[in-house]
N, C-alpha and C. Protein backbone atom coordinates (compact mmCIF):
# COMPACT_ATOMS: atom_id res chain seq x y z
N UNK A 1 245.10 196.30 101.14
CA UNK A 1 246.48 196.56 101.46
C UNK A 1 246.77 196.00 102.85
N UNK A 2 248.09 194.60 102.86
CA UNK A 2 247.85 194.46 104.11
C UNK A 2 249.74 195.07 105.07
N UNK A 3 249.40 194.94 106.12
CA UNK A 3 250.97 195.39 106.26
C UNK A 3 251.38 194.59 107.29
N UNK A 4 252.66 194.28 107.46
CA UNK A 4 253.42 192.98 108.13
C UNK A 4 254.27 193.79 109.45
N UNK A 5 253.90 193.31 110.52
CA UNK A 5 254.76 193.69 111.47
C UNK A 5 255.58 192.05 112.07
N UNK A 6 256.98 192.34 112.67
CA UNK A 6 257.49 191.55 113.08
C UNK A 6 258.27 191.49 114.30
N UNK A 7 258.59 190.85 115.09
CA UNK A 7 259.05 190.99 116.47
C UNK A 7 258.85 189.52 117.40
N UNK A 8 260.03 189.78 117.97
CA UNK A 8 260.43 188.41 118.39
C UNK A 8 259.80 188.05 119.95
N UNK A 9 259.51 186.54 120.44
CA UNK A 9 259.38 186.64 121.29
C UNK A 9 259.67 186.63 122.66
N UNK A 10 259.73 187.18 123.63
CA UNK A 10 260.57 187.72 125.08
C UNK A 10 260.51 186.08 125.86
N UNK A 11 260.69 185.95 126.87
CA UNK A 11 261.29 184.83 127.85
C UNK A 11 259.77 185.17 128.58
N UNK A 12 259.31 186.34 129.11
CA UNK A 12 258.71 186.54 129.72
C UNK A 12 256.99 186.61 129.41
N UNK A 13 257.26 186.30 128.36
CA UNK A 13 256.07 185.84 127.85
C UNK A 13 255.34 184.71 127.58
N UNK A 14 256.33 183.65 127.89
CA UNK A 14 256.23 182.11 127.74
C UNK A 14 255.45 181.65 129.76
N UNK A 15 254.91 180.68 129.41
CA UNK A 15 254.26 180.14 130.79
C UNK A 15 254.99 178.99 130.91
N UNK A 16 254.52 178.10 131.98
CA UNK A 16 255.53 177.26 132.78
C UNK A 16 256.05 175.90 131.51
N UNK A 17 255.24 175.89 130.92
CA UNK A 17 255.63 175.03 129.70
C UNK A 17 256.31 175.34 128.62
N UNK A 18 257.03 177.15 128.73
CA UNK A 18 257.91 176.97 127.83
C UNK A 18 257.11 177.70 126.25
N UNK A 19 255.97 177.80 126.50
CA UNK A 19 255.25 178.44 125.20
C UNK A 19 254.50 179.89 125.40
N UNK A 20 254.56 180.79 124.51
CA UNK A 20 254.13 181.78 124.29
C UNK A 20 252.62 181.65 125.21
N UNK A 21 252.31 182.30 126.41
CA UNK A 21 250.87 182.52 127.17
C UNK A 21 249.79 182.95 125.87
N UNK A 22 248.63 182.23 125.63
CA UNK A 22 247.53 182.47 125.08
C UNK A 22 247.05 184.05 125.59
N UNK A 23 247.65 184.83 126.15
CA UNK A 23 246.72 185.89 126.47
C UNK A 23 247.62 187.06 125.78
N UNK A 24 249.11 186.71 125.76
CA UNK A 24 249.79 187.72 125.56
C UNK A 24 249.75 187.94 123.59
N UNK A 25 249.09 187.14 122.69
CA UNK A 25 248.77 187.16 121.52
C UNK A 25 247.48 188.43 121.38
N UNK A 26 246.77 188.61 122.45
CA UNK A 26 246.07 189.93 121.74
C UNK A 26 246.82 191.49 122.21
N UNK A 27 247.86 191.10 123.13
CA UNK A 27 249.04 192.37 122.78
C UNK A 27 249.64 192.31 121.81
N UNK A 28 250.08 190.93 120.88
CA UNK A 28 250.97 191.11 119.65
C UNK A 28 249.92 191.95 118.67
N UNK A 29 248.93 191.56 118.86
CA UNK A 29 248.09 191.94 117.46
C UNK A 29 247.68 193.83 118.10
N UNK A 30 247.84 194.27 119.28
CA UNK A 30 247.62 195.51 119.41
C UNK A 30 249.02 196.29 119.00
N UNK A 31 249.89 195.40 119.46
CA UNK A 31 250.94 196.06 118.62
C UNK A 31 251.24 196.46 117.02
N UNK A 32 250.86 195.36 116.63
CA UNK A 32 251.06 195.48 115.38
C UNK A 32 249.84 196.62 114.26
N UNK A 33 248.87 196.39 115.21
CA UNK A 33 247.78 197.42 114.70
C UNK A 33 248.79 198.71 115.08
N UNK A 34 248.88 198.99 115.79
CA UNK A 34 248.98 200.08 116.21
C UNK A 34 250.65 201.23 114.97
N UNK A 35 251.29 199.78 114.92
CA UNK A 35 252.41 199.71 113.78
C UNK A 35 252.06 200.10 112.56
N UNK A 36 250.55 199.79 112.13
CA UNK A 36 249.52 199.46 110.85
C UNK A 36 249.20 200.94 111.18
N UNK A 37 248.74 201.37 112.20
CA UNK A 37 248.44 202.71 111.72
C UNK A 37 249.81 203.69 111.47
N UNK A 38 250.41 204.03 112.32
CA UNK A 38 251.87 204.83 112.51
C UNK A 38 252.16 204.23 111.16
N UNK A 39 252.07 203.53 110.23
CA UNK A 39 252.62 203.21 108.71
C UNK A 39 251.84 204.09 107.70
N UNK A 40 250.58 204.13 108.18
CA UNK A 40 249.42 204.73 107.43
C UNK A 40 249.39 206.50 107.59
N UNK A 41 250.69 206.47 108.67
CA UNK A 41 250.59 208.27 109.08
C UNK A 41 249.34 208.64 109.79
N UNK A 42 248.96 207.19 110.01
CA UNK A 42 247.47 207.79 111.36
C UNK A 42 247.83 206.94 112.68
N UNK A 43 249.07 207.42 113.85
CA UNK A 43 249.11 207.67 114.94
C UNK A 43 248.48 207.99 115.80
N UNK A 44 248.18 207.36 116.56
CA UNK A 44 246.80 207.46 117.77
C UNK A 44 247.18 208.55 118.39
N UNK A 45 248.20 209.36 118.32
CA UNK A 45 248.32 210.89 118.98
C UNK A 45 247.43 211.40 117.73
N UNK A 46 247.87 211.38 116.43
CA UNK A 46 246.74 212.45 115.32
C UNK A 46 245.61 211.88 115.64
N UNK A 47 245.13 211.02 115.95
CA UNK A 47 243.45 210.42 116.17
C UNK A 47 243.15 211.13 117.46
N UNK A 48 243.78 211.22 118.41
CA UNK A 48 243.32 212.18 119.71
C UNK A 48 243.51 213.84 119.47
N UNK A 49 244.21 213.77 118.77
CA UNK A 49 244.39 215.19 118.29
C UNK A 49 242.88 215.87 117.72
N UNK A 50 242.40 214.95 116.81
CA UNK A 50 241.39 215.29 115.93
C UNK A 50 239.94 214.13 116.86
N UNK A 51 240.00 214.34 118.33
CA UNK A 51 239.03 213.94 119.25
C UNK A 51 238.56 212.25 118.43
N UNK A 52 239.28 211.55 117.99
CA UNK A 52 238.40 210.68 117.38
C UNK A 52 239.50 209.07 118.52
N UNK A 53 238.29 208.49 118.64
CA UNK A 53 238.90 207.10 119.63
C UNK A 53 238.66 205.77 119.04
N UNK A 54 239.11 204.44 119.17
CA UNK A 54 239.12 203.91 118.28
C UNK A 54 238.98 202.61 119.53
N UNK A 55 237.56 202.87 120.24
CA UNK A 55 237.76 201.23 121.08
C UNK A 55 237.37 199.90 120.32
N UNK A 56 238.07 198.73 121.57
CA UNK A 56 237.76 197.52 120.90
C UNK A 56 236.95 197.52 121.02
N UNK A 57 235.77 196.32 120.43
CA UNK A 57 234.20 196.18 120.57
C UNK A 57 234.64 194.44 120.96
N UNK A 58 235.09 193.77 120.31
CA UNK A 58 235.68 192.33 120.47
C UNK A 58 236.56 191.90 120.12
N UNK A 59 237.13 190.56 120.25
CA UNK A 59 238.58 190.03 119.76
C UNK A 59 237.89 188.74 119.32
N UNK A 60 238.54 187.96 118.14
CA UNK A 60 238.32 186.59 117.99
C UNK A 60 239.32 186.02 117.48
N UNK A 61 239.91 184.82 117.65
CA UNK A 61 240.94 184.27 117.35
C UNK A 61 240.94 182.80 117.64
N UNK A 62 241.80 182.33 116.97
CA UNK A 62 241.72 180.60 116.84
C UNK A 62 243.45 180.39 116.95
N UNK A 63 243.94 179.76 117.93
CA UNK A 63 245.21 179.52 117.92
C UNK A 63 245.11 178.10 116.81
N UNK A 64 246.64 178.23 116.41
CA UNK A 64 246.57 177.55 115.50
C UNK A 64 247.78 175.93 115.71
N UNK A 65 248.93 177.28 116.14
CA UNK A 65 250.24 176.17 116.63
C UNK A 65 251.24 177.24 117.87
N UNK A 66 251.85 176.55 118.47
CA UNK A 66 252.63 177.34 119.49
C UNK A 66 253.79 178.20 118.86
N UNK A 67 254.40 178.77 119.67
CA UNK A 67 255.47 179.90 119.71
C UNK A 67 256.24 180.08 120.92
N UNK A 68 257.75 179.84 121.12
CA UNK A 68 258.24 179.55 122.09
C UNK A 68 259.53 180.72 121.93
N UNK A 69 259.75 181.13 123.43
CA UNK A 69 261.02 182.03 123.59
C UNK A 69 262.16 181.91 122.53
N UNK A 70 262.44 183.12 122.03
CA UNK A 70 263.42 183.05 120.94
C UNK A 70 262.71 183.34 119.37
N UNK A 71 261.88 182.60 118.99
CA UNK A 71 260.61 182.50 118.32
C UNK A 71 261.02 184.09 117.64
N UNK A 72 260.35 184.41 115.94
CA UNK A 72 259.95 185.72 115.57
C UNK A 72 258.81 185.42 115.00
N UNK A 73 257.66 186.03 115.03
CA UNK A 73 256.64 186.12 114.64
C UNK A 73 256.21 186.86 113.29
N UNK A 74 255.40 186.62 112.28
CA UNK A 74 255.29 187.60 111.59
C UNK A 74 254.14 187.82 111.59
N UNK A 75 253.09 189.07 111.72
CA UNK A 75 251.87 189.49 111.96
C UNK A 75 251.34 190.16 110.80
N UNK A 76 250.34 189.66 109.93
CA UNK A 76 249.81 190.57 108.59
C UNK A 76 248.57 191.05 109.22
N UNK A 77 248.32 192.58 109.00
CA UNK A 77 247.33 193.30 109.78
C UNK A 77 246.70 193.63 108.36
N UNK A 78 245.46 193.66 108.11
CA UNK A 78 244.50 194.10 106.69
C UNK A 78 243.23 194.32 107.77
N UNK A 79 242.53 195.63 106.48
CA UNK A 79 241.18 195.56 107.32
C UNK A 79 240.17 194.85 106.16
N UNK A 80 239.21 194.20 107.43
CA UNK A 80 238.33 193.07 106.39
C UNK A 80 237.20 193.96 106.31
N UNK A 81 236.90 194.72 107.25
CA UNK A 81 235.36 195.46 106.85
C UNK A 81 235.74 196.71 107.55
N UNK A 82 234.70 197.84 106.54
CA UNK A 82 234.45 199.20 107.20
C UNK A 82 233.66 199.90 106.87
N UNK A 83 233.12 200.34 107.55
CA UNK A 83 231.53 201.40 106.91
C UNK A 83 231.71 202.93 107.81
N UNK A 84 232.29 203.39 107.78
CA UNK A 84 232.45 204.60 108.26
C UNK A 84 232.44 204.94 109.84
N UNK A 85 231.49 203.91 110.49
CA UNK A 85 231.47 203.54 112.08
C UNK A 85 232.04 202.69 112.82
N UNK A 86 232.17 201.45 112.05
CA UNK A 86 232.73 200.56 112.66
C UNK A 86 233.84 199.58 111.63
N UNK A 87 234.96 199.19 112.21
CA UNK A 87 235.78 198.13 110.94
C UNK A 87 235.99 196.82 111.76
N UNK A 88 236.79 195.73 110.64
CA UNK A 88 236.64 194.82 111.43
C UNK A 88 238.37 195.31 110.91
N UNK A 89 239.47 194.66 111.51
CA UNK A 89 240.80 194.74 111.24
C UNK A 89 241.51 193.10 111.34
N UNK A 90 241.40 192.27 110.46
CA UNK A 90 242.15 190.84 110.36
C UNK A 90 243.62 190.87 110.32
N UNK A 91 243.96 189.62 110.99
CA UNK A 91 245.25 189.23 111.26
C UNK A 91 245.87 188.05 110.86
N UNK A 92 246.77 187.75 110.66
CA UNK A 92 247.48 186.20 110.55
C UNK A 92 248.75 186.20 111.12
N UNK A 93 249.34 185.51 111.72
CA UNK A 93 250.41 185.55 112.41
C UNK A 93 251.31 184.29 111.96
N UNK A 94 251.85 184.12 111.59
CA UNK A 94 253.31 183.11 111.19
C UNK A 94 254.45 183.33 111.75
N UNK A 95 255.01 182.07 112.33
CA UNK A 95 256.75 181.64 112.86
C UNK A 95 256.90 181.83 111.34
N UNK A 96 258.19 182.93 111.59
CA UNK A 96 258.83 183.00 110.90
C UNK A 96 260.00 182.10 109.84
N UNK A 97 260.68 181.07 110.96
CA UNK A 97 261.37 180.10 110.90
C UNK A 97 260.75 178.94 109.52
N UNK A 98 259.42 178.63 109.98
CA UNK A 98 258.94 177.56 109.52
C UNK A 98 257.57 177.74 108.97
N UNK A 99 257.49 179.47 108.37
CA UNK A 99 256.28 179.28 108.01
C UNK A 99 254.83 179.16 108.73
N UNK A 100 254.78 178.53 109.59
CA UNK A 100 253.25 177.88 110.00
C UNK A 100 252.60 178.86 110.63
N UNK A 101 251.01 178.65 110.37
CA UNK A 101 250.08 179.69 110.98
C UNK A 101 249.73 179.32 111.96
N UNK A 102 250.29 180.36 112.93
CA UNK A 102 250.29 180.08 114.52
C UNK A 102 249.22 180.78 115.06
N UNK A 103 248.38 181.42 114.26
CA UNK A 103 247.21 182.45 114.55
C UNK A 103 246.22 183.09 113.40
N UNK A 104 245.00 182.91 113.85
CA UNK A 104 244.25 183.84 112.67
C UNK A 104 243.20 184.60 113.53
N UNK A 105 243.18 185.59 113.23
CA UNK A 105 241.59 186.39 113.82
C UNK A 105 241.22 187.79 113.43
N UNK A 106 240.94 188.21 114.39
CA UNK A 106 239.97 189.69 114.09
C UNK A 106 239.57 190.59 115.27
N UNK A 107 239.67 191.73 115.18
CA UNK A 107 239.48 193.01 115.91
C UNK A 107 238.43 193.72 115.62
N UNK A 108 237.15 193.79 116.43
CA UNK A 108 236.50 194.71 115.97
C UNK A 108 236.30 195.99 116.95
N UNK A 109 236.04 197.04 116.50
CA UNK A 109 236.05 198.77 116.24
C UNK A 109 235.33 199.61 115.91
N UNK A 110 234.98 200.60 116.64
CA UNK A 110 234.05 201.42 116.54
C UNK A 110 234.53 202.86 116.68
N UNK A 111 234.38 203.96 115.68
CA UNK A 111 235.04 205.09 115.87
C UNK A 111 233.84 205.98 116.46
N UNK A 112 234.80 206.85 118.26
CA UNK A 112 233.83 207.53 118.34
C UNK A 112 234.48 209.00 119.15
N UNK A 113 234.02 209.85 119.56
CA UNK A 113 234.57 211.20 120.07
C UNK A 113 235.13 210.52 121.32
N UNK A 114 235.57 211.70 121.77
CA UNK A 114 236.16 211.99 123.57
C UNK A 114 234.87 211.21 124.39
N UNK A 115 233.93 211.57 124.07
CA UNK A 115 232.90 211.22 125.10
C UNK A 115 232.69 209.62 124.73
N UNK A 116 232.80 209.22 123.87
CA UNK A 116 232.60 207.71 123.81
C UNK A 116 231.18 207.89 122.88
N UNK A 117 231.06 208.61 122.25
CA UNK A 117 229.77 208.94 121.19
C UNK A 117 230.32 208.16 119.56
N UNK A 118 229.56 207.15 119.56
CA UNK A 118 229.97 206.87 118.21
C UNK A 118 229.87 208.36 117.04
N UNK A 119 230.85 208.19 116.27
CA UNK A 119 230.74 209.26 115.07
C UNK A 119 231.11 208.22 113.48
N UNK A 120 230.76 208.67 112.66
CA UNK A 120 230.85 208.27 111.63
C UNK A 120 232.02 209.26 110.19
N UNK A 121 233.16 208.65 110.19
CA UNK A 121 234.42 208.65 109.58
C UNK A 121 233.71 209.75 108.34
N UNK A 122 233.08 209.48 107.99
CA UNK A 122 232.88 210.05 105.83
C UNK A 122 232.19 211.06 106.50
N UNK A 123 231.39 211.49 107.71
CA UNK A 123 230.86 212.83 108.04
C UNK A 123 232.21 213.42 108.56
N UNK A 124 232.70 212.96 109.72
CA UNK A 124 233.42 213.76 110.89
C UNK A 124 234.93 213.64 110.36
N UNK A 125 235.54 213.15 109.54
CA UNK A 125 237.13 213.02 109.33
C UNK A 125 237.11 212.44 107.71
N UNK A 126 236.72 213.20 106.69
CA UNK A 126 236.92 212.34 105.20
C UNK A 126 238.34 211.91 105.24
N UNK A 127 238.98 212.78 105.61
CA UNK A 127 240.66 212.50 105.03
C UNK A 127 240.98 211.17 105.78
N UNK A 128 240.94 210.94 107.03
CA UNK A 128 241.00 209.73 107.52
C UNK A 128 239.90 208.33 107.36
N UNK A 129 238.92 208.97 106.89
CA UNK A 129 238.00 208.03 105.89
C UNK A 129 238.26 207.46 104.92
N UNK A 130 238.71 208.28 104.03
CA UNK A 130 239.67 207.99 103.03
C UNK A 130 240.64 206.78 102.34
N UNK A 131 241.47 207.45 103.85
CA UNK A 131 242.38 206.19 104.50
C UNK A 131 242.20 205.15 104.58
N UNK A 132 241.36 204.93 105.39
CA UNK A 132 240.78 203.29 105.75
C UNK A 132 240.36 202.99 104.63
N UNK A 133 239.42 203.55 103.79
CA UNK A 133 238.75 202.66 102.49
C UNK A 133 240.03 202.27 101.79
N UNK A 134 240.89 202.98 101.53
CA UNK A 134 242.03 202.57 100.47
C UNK A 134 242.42 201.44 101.26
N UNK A 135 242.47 201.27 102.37
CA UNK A 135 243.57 199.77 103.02
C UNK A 135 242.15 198.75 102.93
N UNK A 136 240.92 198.99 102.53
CA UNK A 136 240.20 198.00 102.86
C UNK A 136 240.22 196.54 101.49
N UNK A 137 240.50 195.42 102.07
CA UNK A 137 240.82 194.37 101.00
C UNK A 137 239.86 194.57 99.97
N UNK A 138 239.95 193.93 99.02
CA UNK A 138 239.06 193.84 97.91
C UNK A 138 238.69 192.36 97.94
């Protein structure tokens, strides 16, 4: 199951040439995760609620084509892997306008308590275990 977030891009995000900054693309994709969960009814307030944290472990990504002020983006968030400890969460990003893939990559994640203790989803949270397996691609 994958889910599409969209949002345009600011003035202030572009560098002296006029194009979307290479750095400000792993805020689009935290956004849009973060969209991906609040869709899923798992809000990083209910994940702190129920002590569970969700850091990055890495980012990977391959730019593909630019994106310039004015620009809307469209972001497909799916998760590619998950085993109860750790997921990977894939992305694709497309100008809206014209189609083209302006981005592809991946987030990886590790679920763990307050203290930064990895925990494992199918022991410590089924219902939100759950969750994730149903969004995981086939």
């Amino acid at each position: 199951m994958s889910f599409t977030f969209e949002r345009s891009i600011n003035y202030y995000e572009t560098d002296r040439m006029g194009v979307v900054h290479h750095s400000n693309y792993i805020r689009f994709l935290e956004e849009a995760r973060c969209a991906w969960m609040e869709e899923m009814k798992w809000p990083f307030s209910l994940l702190e609620e129920n002590d569970i944290t969700i850091p990055v472990l890495g980012v990977n990504v391959t730019y593909k084509h630019h994106v310039t002020f004015g620009d809307t983006i469209i972001i497909n968030v799916y998760t590619k892997e998950y085993n109860g400890v750790r997921m990977t969460v894939g992305y694709e990003v497309k100008n809206k306008e014209n189609g083209q893939i302006v981005l592809t990559g991946e987030t990886k994640h590790c679920f763990t308590n307050r203290e930064l203790r990895p925990i494992n989803l199918k022991k410590y949270n089924l219902d939100f275990n759950n969750k994730l397996e149903e969004t995981l691609e086939k």
